[in-house]
Protein backbone atom coordinates (compact mmCIF):
# COMPACT_ATOMS: atom_id res chain seq x y z
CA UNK A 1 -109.74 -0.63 -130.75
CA UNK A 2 -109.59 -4.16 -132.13
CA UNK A 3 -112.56 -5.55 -133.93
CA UNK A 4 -112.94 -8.19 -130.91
CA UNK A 5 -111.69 -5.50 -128.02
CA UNK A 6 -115.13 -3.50 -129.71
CA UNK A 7 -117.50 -6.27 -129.94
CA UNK A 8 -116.97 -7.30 -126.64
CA UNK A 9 -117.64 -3.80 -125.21
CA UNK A 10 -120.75 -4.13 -127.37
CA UNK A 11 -121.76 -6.84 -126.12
CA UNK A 12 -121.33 -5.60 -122.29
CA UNK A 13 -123.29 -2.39 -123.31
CA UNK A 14 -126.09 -4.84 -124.46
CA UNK A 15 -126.15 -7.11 -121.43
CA UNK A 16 -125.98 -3.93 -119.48
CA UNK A 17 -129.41 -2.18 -121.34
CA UNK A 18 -130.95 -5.70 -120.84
CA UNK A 19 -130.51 -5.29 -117.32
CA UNK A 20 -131.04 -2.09 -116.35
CA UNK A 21 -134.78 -1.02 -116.05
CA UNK A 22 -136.63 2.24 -117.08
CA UNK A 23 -139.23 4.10 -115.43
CA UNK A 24 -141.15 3.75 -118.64
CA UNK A 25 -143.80 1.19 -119.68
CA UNK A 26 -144.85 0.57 -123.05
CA UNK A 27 -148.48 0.57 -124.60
CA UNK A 28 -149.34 -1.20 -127.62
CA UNK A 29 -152.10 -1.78 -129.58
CA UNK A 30 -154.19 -4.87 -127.96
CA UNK A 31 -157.12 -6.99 -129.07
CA UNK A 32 -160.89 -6.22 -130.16
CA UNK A 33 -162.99 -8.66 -128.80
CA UNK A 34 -166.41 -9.22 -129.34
CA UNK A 35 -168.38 -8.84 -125.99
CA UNK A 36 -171.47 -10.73 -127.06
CA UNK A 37 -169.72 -14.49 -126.64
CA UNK A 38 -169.23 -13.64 -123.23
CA UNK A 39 -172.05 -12.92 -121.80
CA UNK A 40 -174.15 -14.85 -120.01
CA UNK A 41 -177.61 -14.02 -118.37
CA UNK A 42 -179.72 -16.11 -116.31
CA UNK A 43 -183.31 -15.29 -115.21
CA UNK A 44 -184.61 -12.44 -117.99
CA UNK A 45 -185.43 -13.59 -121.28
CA UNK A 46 -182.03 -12.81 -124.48
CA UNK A 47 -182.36 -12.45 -127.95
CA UNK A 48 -180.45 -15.19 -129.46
CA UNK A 49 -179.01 -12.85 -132.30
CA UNK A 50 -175.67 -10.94 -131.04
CA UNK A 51 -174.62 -8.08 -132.64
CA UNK A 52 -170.88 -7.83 -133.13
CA UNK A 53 -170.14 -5.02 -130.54
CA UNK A 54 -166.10 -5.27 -129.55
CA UNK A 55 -164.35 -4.64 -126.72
CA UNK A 56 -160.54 -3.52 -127.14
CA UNK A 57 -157.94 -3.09 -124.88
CA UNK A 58 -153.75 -2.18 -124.78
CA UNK A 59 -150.34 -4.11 -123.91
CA UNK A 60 -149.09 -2.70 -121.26
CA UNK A 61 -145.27 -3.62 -120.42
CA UNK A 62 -142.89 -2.77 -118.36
CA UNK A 63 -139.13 -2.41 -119.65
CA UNK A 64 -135.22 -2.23 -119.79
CA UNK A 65 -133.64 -0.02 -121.42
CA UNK A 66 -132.57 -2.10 -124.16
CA UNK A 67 -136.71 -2.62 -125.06
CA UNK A 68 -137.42 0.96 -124.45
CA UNK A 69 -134.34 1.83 -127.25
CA UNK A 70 -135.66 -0.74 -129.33
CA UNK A 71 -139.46 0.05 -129.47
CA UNK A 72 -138.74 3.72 -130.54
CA UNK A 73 -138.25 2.01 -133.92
CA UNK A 74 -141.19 0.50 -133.91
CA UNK A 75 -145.02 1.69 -134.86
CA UNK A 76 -147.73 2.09 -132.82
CA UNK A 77 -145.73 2.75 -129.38
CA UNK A 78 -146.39 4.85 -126.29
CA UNK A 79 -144.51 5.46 -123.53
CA UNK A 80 -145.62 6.45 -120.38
CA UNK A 81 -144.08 7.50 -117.44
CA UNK A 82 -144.80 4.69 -114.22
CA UNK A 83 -145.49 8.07 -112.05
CA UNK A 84 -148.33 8.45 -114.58
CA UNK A 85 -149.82 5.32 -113.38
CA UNK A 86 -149.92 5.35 -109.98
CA UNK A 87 -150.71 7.98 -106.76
CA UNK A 88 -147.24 8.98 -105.77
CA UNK A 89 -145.52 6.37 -102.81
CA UNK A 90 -147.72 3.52 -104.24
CA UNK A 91 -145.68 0.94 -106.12
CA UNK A 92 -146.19 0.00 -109.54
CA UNK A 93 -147.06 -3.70 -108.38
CA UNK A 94 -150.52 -2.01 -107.45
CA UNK A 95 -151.21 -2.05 -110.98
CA UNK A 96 -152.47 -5.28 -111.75
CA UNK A 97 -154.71 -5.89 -109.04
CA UNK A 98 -155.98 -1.97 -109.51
CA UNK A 99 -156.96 -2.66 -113.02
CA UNK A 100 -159.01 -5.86 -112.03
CA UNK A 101 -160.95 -3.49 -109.51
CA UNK A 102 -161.69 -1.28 -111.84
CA UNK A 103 -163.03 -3.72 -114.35
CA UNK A 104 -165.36 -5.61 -111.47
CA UNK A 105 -166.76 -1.83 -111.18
CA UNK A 106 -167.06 -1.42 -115.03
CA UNK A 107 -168.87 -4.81 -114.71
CA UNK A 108 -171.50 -3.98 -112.23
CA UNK A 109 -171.79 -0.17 -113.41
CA UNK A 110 -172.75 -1.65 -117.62
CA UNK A 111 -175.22 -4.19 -115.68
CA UNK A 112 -176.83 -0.99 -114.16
CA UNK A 113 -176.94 1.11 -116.27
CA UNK A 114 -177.70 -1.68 -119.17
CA UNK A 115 -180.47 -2.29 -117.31
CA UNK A 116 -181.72 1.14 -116.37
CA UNK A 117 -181.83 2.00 -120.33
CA UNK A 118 -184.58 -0.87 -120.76
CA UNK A 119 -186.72 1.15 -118.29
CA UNK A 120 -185.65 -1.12 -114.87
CA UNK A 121 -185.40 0.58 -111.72
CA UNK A 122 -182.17 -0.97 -110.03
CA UNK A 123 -181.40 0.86 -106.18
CA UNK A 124 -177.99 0.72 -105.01
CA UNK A 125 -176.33 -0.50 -101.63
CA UNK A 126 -173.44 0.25 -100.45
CA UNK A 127 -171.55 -2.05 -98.76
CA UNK A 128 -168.40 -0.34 -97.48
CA UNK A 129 -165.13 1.30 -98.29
CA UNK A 130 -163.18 -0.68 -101.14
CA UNK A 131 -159.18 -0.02 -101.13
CA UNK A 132 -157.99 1.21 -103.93
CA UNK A 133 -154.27 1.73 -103.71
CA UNK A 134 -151.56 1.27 -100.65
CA UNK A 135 -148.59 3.27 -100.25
CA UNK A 136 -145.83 1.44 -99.92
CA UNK A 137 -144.05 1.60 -96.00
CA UNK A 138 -147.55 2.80 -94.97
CA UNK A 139 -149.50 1.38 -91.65
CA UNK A 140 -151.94 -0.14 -94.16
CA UNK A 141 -149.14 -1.68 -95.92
CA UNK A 142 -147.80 -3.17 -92.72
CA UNK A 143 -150.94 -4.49 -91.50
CA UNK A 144 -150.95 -6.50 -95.22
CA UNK A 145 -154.16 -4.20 -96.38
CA UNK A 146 -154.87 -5.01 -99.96
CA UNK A 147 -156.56 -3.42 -103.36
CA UNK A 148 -160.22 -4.67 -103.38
CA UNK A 149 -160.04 -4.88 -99.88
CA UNK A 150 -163.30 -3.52 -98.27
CA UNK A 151 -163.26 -1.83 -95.18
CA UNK A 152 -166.55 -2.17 -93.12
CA UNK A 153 -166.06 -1.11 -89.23
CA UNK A 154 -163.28 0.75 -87.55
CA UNK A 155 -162.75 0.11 -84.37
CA UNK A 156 -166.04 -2.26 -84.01
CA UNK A 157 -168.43 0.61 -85.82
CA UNK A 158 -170.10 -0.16 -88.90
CA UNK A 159 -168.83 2.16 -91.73
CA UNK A 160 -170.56 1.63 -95.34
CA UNK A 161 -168.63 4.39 -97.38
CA UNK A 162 -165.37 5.84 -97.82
CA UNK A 163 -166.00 9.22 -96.01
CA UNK A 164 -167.52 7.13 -93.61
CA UNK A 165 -164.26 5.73 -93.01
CA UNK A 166 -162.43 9.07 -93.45
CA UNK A 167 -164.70 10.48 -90.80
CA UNK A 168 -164.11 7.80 -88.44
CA UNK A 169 -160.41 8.14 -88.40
CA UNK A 170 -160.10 12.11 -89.04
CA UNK A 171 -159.62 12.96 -85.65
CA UNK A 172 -157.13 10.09 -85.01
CA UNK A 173 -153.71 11.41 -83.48
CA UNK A 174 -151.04 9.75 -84.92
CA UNK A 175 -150.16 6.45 -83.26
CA UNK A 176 -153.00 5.70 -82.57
CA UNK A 177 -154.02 2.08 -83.08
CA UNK A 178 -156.90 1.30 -84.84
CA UNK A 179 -159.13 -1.66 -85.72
CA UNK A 180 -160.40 -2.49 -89.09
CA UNK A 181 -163.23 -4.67 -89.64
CA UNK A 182 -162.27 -5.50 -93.47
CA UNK A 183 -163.92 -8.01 -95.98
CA UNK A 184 -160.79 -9.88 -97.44
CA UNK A 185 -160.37 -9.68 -100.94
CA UNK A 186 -159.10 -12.76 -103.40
CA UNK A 187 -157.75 -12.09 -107.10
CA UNK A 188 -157.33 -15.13 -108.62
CA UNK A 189 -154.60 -15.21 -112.07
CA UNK A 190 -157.71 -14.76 -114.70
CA UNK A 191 -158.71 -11.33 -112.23
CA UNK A 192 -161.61 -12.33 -110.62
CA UNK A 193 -162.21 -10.88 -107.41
CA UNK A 194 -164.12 -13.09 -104.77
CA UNK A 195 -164.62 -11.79 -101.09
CA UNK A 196 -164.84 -13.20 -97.49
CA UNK A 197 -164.69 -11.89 -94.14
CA UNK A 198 -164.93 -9.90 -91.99
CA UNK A 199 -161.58 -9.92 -90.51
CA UNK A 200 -159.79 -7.53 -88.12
CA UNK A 201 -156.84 -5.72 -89.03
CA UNK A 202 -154.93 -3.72 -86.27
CA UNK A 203 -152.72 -1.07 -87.45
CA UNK A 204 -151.55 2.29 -85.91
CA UNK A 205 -151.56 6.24 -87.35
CA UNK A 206 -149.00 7.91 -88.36
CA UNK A 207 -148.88 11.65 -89.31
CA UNK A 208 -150.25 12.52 -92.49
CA UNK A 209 -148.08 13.63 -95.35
CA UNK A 210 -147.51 16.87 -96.91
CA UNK A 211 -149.09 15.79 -100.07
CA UNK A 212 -152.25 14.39 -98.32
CA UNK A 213 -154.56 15.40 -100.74
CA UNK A 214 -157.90 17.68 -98.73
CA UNK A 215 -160.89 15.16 -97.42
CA UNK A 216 -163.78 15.21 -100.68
CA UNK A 217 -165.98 14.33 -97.78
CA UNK A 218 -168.36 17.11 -97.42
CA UNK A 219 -168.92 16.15 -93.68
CA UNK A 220 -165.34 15.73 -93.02
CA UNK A 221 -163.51 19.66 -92.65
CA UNK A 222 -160.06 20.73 -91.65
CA UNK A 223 -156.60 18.64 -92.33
CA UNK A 224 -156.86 14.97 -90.73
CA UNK A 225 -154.95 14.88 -87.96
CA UNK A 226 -153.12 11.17 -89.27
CA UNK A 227 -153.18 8.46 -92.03
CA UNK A 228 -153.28 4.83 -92.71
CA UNK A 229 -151.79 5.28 -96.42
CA UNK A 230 -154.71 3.90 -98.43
CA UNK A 231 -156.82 5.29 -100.63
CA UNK A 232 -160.67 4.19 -101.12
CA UNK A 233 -163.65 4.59 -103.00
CA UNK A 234 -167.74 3.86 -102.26
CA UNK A 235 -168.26 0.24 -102.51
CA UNK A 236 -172.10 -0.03 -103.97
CA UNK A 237 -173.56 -2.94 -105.01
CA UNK A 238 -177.05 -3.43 -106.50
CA UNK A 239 -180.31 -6.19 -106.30
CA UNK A 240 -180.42 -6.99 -110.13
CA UNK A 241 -183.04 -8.68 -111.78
CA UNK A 242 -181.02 -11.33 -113.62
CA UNK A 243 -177.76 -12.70 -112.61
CA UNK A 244 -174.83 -11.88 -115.44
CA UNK A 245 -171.61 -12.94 -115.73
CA UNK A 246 -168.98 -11.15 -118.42
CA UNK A 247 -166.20 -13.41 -119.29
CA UNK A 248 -163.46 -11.05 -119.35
CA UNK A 249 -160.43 -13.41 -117.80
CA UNK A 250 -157.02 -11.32 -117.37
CA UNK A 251 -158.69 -8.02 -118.76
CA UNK A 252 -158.15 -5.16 -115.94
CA UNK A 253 -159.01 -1.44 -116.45
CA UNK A 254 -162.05 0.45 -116.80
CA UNK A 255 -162.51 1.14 -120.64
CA UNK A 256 -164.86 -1.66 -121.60
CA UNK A 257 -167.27 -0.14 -119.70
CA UNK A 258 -169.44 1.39 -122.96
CA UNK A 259 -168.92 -1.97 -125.11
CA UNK A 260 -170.23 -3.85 -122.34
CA UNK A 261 -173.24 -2.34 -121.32
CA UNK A 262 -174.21 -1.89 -125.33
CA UNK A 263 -173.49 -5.50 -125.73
CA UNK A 264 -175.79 -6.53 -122.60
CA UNK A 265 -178.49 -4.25 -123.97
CA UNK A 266 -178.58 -5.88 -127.32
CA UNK A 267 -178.98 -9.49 -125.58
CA UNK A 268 -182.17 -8.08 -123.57
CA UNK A 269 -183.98 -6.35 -126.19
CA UNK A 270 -185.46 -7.08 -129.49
CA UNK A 271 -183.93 -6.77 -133.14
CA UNK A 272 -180.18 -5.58 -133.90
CA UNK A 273 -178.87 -2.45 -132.11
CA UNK A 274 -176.37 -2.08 -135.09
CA UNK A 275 -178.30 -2.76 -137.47
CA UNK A 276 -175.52 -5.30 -138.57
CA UNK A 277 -172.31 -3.18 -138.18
CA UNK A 278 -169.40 -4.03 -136.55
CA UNK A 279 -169.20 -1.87 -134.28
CA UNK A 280 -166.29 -1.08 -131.53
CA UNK A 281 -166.17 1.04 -128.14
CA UNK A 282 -164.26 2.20 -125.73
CA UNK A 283 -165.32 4.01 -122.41
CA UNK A 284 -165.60 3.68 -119.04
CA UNK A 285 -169.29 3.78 -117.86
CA UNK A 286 -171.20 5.11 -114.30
CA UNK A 287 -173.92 3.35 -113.39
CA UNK A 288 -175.96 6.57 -114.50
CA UNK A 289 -175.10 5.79 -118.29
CA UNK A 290 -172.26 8.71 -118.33
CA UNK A 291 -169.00 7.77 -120.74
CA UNK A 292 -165.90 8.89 -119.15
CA UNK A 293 -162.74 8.63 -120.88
CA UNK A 294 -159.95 6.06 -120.85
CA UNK A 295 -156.01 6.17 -122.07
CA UNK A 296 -154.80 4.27 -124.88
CA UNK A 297 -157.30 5.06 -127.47
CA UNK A 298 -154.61 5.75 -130.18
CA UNK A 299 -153.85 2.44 -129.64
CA UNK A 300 -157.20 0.99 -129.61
CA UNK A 301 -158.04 2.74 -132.84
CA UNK A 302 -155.59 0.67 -134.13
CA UNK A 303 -157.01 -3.10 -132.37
CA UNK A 304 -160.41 -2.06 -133.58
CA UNK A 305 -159.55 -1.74 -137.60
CA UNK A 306 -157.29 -4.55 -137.40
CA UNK A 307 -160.06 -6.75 -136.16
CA UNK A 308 -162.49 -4.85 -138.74
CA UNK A 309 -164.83 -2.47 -137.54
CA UNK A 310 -166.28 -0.02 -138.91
CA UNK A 311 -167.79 2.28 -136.37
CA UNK A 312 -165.61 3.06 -133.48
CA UNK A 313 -167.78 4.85 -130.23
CA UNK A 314 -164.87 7.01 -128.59
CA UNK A 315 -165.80 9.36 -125.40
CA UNK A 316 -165.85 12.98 -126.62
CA UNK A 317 -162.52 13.79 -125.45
CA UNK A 318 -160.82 11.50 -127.45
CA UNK A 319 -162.34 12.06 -130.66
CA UNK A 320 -159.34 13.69 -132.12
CA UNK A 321 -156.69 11.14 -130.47
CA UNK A 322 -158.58 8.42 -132.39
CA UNK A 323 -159.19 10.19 -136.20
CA UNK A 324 -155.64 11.18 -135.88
CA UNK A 325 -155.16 6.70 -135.66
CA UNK A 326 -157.69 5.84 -138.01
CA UNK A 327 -157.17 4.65 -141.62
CA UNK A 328 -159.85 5.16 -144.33
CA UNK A 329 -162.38 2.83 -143.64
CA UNK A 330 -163.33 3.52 -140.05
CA UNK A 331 -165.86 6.23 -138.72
CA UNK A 332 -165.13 7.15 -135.03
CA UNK A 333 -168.01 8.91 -133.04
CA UNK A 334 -167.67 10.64 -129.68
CA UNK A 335 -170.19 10.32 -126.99
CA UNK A 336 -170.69 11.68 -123.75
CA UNK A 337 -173.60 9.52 -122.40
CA UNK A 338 -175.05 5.71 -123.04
CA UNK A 339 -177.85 7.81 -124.42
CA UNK A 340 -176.25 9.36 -127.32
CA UNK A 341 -174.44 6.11 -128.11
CA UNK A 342 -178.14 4.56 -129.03
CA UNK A 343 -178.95 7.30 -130.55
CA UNK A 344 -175.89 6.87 -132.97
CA UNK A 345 -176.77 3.21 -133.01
CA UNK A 346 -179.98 4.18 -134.21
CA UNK A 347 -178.86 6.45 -137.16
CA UNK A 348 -176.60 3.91 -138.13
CA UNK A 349 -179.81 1.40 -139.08
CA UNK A 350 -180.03 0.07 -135.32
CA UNK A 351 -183.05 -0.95 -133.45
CA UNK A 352 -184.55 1.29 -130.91
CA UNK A 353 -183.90 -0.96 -127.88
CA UNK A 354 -187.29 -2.80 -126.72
CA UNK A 355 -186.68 -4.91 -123.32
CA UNK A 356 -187.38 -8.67 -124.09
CA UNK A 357 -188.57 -8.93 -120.13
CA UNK A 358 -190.87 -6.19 -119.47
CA UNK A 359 -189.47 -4.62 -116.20
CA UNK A 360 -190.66 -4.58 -112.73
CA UNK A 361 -191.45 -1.27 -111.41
CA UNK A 362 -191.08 -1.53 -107.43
């Protein structure tokens, strides 16, 4: 083949790659951020000092084939399959507005349980049924049903959880319609979620697929007898002492959870809960202090000693995933609960965490 004949066959190939898109995405190391600039609390008393606790998180991109052949040459990389990302028949355009959920939960559950480690009592409400995911050519997707979405009647009845609504439309045959009071959620570009509503959305049932997971509801028994195609969780909110607002614009996902709630405990108590380390974590956190684990941490091991920590807080389950990153310099800990990450703190030099506002006990 002539030199030219072969470059422009090259050249097609290359256009070709560029064009042609892979079920993969790619997940690189992100950035460590310290939590402690973006925090705000109004109404309980802060300690001006900030420790520097950091938040990290990953780069997660989709790709052509050309960028997935490329990237195998370079460090740091992990691919992941999109099925891995998603419930299977929900599109991978969920993703975005998913991970913004699940960081306005990570939000409210470090407030809580923040809060609960300085000895306040804080009571949850719930408040409905929040979507979660929408299968694509579903009844829910139809009837324009979003993520963040929070279902709170069907068909004019009050439901306040998600086997609430599960119960209500168990017994549904399929096309049936149904009415959904729902309080209408906005994400704006930085991912903040606001809400109004109610609204009514009408839809009707169809017959529930064969890989319709069994009801976790433990009032709810047998198969339902049709779907919607969404998938929910307990919306809970909680009367807080203080008002708080975490800065964390276009950050979506779950895994600042343990950095956040450490970071909000060393604004409302006394003295340095490092005792002057830099210290990173990752972790998603319950409201009840528990640290559950996250994806990415290879990568994160890598944000966290780039931006120079020392101490990196890891859930249990990960320990291994993140020595196996780490260079010399950088001691990673695994914890399991809030509880043993001050306890860690505290063996590190920290300060036993004493509330600056004594709480209220009601």
């Amino acid at each position: 083949m002539a030199p030219l004949a072969a470059l422009t066959v090259l050249l097609a190939v290359v256009v070709g790659l560029q064009a042609w898109t892979v079920p993969y995405y790619a997940m690189t190391p992100g950035d460590a951020t310290a939590v402690g600039p973006l925090i705000a609390v109004h109404g309980l008393a802060t300690d001006t000092h900030k420790d520097k606790i950091l938040l990290t998180d990953v780069y997660l991109q989709s790709l052509t084939a050309w960028q997935w052949l490329l990237m195998h040459f370079q460090a740091h990389v992990e691919f992941v399959n999109a099925n891995q990302l998603v419930e299977p028949g929900v599109p991978t355009g969920e993703l975005a507005a998913q991970g913004y959920l699940e960081m306005a939960d990570s939000k409210q559950a470090a407030e809580v349980a923040a809060l609960r480690a300085l000895g306040w009592h804080v009571a949850p409400r719930a408040d409905g049924a929040a979507v979660v995911a929408v299968v694509a050519s579903s009844p829910a997707r139809r009837a324009n049903l979003r993520v963040a979405d929070r279902i709170v009647a069907v068909n004019g009845r009050e439901t306040n959880s998600a086997c609430a609504v599960i119960g209500a439309l168990h017994d549904v045959a399929p096309g049936t319609p149904v009415r959904l009071g729902v309080d209408r959620a906005h994400i704006d570009a930085k991912g903040t979620i606001t809400w109004s509503g109610p609204t009514v959305l009408r839809l009707t049932t169809v017959p529930p697929s064969s890989s319709a997971a069994a009801s976790y509801c433990p009032d709810v028994h047998g198969p339902a007898k049709s779907q919607i195609g969404a998938a929910l969780e307990d919306s809970v909110h909680y009367s807080l002492p203080g008002t708080f607002s975490i800065d964390t614009n276009y950050i979506g996902g779950p895994s600042a959870g343990l950095a956040m709630t450490l970071s909000l405990i060393d604004q409302l108590s006394r003295g340095s809960l490092t005792g002057g380390t830099v210290v990173a974590a990752t972790g998603a956190i319950t409201a009840g202090g528990q640290v559950m684990d996250v994806g990415g941490v290879a990568e994160k091991t890598v944000a966290v000693q780039r931006a120079g920590a020392t101490v990196f807080l890891v859930p249990m389950v990960e320990v291994a995933t993140a020595r196996g990153a780490a260079q010399p310099g950088l001691r990673v800990i695994g914890v399991n609960t809030l509880g043993q990450a001050l306890g860690d703190l505290r063996r590190l030099g920290g300060a036993a965490p004493v509330p600056l506002t004594p709480p209220a006990h009601r």
